[in-house]
Each structure stands twice: as C-alpha cells, then as structure tokens.
Protein backbone atom coordinates (compact mmCIF):
# COMPACT_ATOMS: atom_id res chain seq x y z
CA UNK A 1 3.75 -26.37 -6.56
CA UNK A 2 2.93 -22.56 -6.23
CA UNK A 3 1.70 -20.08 -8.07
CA UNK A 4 4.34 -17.37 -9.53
CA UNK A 5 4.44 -13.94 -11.22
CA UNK A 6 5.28 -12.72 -14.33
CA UNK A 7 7.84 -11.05 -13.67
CA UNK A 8 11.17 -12.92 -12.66
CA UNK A 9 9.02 -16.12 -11.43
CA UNK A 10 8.98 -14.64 -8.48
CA UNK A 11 6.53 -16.97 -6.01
CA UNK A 12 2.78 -15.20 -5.26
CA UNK A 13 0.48 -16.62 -2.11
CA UNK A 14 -2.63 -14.89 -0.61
CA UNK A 15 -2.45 -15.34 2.98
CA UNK A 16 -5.78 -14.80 5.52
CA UNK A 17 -5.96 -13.26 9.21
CA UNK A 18 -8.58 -13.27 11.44
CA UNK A 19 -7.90 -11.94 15.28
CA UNK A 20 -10.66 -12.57 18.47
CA UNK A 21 -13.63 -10.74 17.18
CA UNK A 22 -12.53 -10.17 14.12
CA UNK A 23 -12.25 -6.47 14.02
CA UNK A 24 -8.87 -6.57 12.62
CA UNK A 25 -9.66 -9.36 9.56
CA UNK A 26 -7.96 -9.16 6.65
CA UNK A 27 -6.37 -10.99 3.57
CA UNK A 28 -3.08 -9.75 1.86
CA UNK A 29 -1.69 -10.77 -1.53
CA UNK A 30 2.09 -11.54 -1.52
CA UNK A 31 4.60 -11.25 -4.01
CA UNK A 32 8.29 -12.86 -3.09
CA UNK A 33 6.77 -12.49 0.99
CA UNK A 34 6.12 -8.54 0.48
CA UNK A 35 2.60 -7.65 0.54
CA UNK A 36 1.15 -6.05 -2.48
CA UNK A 37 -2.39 -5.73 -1.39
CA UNK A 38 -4.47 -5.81 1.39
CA UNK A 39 -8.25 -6.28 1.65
CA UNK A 40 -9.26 -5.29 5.03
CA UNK A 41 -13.13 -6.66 6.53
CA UNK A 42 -14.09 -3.36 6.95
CA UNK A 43 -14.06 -2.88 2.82
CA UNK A 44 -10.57 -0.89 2.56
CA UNK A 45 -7.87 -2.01 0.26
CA UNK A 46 -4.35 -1.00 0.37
CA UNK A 47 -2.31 -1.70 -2.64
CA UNK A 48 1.48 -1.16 -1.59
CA UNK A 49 0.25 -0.63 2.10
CA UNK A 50 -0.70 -3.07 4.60
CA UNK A 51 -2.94 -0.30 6.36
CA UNK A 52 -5.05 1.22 4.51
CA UNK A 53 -6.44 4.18 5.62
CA UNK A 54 -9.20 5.12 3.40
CA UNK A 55 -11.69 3.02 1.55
CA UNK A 56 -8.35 2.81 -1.82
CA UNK A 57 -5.54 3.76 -0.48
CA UNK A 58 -2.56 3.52 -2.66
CA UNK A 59 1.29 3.64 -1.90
CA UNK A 60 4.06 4.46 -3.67
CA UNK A 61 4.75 5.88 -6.97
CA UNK A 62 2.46 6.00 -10.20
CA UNK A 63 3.65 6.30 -13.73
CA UNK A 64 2.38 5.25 -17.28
C-alpha cells in the first residue's frame, strides 16, 4: 500500500541519500518518480529542482 496524491492518485514516496561522508545528503519527495522537493543536509531546499542553489530555491512557474 502507498501513499498517493490528490491529484489523479498519482503514487507519492520520500526517498533518502546519504554518500561517503555525507557531504552530498539529502532527501527528495516524489510525485509519480519526479522529484518535487529536495531537502539538502546543508539546509537548502529545492522545490521543482533537485539542486538547489540557494538556501529556497524554487523552479518553474508561479501563478495564483
């Protein structure tokens, strides 16, 4: 059993990564297996980005 979205049931899983040291840790939410946010261990999120570049770094396009 999974967890899903709201929107179209599509499924949702959080995955974790930690490489040798550690300098590169991170943990992503996934939406269908596309990456909707990123929390990297050095405190920067990326939502729509898997590399965030700044402490919030945001991708794509904004409306409402």
């Amino acid at each position: 059993m999974g967890i899903y979205s709201c929107s179209a049931w599509k499924p949702v899983h959080v995955a974790a990564s930690l490489e040798s040291g550690g300098a590169t840790a991170h943990m992503a939410l996934y939406v269908a297996n596309t990456s909707m946010m990123t929390l990297h261990c050095d405190g920067k999120v990326g939502i729509g980005t898997a590399a965030p570049a700044a402490k919030l770094h945001l991708y794509g396009t904004a409306s409402g």
